[in-house]
Protein backbone atom coordinates (compact mmCIF):
# COMPACT_ATOMS: atom_id res chain seq x y z
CA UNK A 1 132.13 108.04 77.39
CA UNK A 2 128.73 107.17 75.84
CA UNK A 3 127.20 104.12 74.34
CA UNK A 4 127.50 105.25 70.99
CA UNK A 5 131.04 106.31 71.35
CA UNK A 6 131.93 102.95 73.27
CA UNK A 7 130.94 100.86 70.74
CA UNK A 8 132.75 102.97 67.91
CA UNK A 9 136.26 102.15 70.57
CA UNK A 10 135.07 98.24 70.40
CA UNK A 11 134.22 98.19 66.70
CA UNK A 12 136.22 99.43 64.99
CA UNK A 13 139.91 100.19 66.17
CA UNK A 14 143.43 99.31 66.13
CA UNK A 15 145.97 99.42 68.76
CA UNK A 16 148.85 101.51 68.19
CA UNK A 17 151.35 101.51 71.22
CA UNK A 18 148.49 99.17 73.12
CA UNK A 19 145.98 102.14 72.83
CA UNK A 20 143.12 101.68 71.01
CA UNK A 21 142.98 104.34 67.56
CA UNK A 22 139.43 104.32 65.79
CA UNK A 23 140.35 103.46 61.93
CA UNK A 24 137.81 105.29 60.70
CA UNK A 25 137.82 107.15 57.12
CA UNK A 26 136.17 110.74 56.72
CA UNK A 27 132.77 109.78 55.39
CA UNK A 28 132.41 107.21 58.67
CA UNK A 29 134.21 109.95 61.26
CA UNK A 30 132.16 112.68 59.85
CA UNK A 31 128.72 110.83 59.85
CA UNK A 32 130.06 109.49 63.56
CA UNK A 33 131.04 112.87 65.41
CA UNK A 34 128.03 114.42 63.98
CA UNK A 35 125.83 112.05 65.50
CA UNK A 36 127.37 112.26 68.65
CA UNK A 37 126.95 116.37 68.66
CA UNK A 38 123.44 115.49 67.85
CA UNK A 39 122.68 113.03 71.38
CA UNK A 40 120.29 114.16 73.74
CA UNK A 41 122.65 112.69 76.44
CA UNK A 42 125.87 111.11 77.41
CA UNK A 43 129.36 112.62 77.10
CA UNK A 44 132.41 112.10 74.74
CA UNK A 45 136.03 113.63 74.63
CA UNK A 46 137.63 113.32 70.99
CA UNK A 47 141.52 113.12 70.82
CA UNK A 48 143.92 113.77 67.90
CA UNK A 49 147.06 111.87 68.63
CA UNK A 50 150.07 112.14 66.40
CA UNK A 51 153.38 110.50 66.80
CA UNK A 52 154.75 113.33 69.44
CA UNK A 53 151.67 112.83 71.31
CA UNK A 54 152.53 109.07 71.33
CA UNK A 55 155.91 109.42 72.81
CA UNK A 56 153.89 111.82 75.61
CA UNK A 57 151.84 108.89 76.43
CA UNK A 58 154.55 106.47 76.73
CA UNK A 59 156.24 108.51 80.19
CA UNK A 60 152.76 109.71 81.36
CA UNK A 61 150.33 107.36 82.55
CA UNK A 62 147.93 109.76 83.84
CA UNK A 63 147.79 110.94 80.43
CA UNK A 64 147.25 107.62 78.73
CA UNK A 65 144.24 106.79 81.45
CA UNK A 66 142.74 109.81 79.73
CA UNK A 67 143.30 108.91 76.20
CA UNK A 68 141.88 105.30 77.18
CA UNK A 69 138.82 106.75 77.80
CA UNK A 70 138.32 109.37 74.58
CA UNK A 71 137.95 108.79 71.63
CA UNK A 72 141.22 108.21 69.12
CA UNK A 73 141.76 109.75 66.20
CA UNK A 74 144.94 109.64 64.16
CA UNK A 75 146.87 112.64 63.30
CA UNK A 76 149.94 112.11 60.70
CA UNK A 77 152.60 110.18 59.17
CA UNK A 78 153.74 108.95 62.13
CA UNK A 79 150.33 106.85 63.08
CA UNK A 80 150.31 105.66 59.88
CA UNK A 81 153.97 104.10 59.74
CA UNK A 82 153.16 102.33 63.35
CA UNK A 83 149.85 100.98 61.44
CA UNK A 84 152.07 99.81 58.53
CA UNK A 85 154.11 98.23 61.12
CA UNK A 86 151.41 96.64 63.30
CA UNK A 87 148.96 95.58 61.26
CA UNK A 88 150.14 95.98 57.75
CA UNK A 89 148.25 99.17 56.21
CA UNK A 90 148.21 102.59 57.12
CA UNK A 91 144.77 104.33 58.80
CA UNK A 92 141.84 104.94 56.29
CA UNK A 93 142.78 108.44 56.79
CA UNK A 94 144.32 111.10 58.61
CA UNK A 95 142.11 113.08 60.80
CA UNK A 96 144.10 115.79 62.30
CA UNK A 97 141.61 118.15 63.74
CA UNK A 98 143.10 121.19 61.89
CA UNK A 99 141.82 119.95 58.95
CA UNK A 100 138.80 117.63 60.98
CA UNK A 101 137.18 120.21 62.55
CA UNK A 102 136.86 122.88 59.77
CA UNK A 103 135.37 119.93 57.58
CA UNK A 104 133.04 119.02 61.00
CA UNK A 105 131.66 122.13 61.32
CA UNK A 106 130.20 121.75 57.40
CA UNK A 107 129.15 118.83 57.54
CA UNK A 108 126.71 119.42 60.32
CA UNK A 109 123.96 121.30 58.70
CA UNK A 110 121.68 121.35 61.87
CA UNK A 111 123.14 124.57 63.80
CA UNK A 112 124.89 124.09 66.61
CA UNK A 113 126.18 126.37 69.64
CA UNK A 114 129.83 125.54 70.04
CA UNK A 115 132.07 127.12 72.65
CA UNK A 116 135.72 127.96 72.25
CA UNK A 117 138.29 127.19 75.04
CA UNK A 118 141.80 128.06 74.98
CA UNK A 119 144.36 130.24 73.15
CA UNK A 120 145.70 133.91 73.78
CA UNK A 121 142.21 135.93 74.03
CA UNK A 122 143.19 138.23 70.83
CA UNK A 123 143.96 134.48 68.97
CA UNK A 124 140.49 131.94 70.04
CA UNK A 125 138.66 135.90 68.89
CA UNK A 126 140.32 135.90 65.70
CA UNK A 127 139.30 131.67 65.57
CA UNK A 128 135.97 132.72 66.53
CA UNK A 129 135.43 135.29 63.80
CA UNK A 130 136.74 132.97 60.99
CA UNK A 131 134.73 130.26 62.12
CA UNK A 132 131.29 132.39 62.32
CA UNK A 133 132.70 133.18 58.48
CA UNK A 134 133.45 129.39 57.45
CA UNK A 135 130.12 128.19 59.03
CA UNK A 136 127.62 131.00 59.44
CA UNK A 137 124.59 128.68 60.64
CA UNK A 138 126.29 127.65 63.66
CA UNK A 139 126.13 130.17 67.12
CA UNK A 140 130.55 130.46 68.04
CA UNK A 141 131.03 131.52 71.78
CA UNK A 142 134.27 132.07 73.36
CA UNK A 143 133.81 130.72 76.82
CA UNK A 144 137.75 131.60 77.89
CA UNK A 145 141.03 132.32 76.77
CA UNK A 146 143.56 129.17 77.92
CA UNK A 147 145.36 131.51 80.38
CA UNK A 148 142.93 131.05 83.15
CA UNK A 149 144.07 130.21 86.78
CA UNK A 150 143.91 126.78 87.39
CA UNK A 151 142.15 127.21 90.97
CA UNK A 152 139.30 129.27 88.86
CA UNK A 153 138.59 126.35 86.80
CA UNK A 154 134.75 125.82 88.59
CA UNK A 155 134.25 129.17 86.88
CA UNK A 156 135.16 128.20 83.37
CA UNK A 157 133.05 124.81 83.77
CA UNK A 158 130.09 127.29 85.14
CA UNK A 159 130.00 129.14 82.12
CA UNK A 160 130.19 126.27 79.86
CA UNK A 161 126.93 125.16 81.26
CA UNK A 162 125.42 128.30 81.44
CA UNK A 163 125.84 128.93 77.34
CA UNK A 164 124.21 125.46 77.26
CA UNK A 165 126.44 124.33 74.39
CA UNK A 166 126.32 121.35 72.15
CA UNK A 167 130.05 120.91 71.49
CA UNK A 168 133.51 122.75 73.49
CA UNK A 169 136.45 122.64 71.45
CA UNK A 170 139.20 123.62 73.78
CA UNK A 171 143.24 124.40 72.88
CA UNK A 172 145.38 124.28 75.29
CA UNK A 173 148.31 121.73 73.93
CA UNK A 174 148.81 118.27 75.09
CA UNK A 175 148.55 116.82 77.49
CA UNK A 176 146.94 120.35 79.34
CA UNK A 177 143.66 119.99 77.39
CA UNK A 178 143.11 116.35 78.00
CA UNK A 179 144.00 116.39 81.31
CA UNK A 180 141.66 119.61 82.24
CA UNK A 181 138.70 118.30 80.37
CA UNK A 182 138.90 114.47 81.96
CA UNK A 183 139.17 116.39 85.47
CA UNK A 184 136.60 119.14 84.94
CA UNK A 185 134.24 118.91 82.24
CA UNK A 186 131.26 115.69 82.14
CA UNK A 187 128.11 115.34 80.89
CA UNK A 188 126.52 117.84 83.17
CA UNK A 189 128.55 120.75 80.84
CA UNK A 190 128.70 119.11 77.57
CA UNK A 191 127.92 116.21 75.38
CA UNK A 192 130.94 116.50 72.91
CA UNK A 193 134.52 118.00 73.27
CA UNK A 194 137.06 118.02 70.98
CA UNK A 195 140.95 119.05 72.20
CA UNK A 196 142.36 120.04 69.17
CA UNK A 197 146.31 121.71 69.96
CA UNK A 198 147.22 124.33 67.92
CA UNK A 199 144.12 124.74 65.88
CA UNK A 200 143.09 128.00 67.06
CA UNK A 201 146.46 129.59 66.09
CA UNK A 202 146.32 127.73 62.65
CA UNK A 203 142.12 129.03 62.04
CA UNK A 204 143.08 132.76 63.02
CA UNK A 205 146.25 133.11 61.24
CA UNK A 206 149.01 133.62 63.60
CA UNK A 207 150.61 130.35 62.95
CA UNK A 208 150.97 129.95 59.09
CA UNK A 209 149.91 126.20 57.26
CA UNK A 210 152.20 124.46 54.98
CA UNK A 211 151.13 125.05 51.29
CA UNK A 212 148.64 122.33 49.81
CA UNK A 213 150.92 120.40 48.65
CA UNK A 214 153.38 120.07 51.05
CA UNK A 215 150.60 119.01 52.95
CA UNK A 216 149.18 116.56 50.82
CA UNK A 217 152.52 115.02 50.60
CA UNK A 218 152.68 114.46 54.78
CA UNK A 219 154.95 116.68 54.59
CA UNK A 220 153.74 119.86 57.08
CA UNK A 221 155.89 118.92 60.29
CA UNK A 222 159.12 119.88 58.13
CA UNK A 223 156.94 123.04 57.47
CA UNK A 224 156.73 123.97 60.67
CA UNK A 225 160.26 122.64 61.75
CA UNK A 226 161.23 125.07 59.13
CA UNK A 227 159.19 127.72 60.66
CA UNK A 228 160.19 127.08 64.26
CA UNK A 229 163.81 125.30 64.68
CA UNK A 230 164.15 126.75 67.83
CA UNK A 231 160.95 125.48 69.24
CA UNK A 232 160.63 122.05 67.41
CA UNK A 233 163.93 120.71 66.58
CA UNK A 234 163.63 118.60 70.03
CA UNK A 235 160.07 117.15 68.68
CA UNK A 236 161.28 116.10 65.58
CA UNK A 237 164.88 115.73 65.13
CA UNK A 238 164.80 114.10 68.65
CA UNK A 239 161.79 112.63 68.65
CA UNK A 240 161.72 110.93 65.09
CA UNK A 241 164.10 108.60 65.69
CA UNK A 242 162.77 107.76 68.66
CA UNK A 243 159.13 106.99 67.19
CA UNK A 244 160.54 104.60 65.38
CA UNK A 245 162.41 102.91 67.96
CA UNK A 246 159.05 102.59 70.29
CA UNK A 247 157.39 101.53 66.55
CA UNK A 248 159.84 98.49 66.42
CA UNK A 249 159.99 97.84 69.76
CA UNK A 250 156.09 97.68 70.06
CA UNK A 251 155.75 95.43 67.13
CA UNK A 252 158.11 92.50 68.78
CA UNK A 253 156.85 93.11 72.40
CA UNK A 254 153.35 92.66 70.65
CA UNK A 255 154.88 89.34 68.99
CA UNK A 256 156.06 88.04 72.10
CA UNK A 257 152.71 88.68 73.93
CA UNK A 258 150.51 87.23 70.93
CA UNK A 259 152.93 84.14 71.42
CA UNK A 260 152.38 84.33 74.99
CA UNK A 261 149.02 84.11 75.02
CA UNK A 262 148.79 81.34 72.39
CA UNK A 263 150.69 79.03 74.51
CA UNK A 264 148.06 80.04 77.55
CA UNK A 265 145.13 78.87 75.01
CA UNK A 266 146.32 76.20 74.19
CA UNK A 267 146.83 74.76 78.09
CA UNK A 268 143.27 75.58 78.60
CA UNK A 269 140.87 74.31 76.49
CA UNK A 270 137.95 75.64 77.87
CA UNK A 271 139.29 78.90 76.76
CA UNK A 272 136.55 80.41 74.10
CA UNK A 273 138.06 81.41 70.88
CA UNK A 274 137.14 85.58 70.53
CA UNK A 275 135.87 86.32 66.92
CA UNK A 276 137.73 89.49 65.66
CA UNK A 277 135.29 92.74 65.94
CA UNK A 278 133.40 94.09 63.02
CA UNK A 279 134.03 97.13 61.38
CA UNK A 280 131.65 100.37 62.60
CA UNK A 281 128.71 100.20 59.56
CA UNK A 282 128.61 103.22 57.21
């Protein structure tokens, strides 16, 4: 990760399962993931974690050593019930890159070439096309589909550095994507990539959104349980409940270490006192 995106981590965060979530609000994400697009250097992976993702990250290490180094973002309800719960408000907002990314791509006026990973190759075309239609100043290139063989993944990285792109968004669920950019992709490909899920289906079409204001009301995962029971009733009648199991269980583990590590203070004196970080300026 670069400087810039470091310091965002740092500044202005809060931990949500003990993994750091940047509490930023549109205006301040916006303005922030813009200016990293815009570096002449360095190299940052952005995440959108909702409360499935979460529960992911609680049996996979591997994949919570890669979310420890991206960037955070938080996606839904569920992130903003643990913030309720840990720290007593919900997030500013809720930046769940189908919604994030559409709103990215006009707010940065200076074009940019952005390469497509992942999807069926009939779907991340379709993405493409509405994309080049949503933003026409900015250059859309499909580097692959997300069917690729694994052991050919030196040719996918070759061609993202041939276009000589300034941001990869890449779909190819969680925790795939993550996983396959923190192994293969650096700053010698990219400066920016965003893993983004199920955004390419949602751009082109072939999965259908919740209305407006189902949406506005937090309500789109009973959408697309609606859509899908077969598929999702696992994730969400399942995996609900337990959410807010690991929500309460988090917030008295936390208690207990806070408690912990008052009692350490205090027996040591020459312990500095740490002044809490500042908020990211706007």
């Amino acid at each position: 990760m670069n400087e810039v995106a470091d310091f965002a981590v740092v500044a202005s965060r809060r931990m949500i399962f003990d993994l750091p979530v940047c509490d930023l609000d549109w205006e301040d994400a916006l303005t922030f993931v813009n200016e990293l697009a815009s570096t002449s250097s360095g190299h940052t992976s952005i995440s959108f974690v909702n409360a499935h993702n979460m529960l992911v990250m609680l049996r996979d290490d591997a994949y919570r050593q890669v979310l420890e180094r991206n960037l955070v973002l938080p996606d839904g309800v569920g992130l903003d019930i643990a913030s309720r719960v840990a720290h007593g408000e919900p997030f500013p907002a809720n930046l769940n890159g189908t919604d994030f990314v559409p709103a990215l791509l006009t707010f940065m006026e200076q074009p940019k070439r952005i390469g497509l990973l992942g999807g069926r190759r009939s779907v991340v075309e379709k993405a493409a096309e509405k994309f080049r239609q949503h933003s026409p100043w900015h250059e859309f290139i499909i580097i692959s589909d997300g069917f690729f063989d694994p052991t050919r993944s030196d040719v996918v990285t070759t061609e993202i550095s041939r276009q000589n792109i300034d941001m990869l968004i890449v779909g190819m669920g969680t925790p795939l994507q993550e996983k396959w950019v923190a192994e293969h992709v650096d700053a010698r490909h990219v400066r920016l990539v965003l893993t983004v899920g199920a955004l390419f289906d949602f751009v082109s079409g072939s999965v259908p959104r919740a209305p407006a204001l189902v949406r506005a009301m937090r309500g789109e995962w009973l959408f697309r349980l609606a859509l899908e029971p077969g598929r999702l009733w696992r994730r969400y009648m399942l995996g609900v409940p337990l959410f807010l199991y690991q929500v309460i269980r988090h917030r008295y583990g936390r208690k207990r270490r806070i408690a912990r590590s008052g009692t350490q203070n205090n027996n040591n004196s020459r312990t500095p006192r740490l002044m809490p970080p500042n908020r990211l300026a706007s």
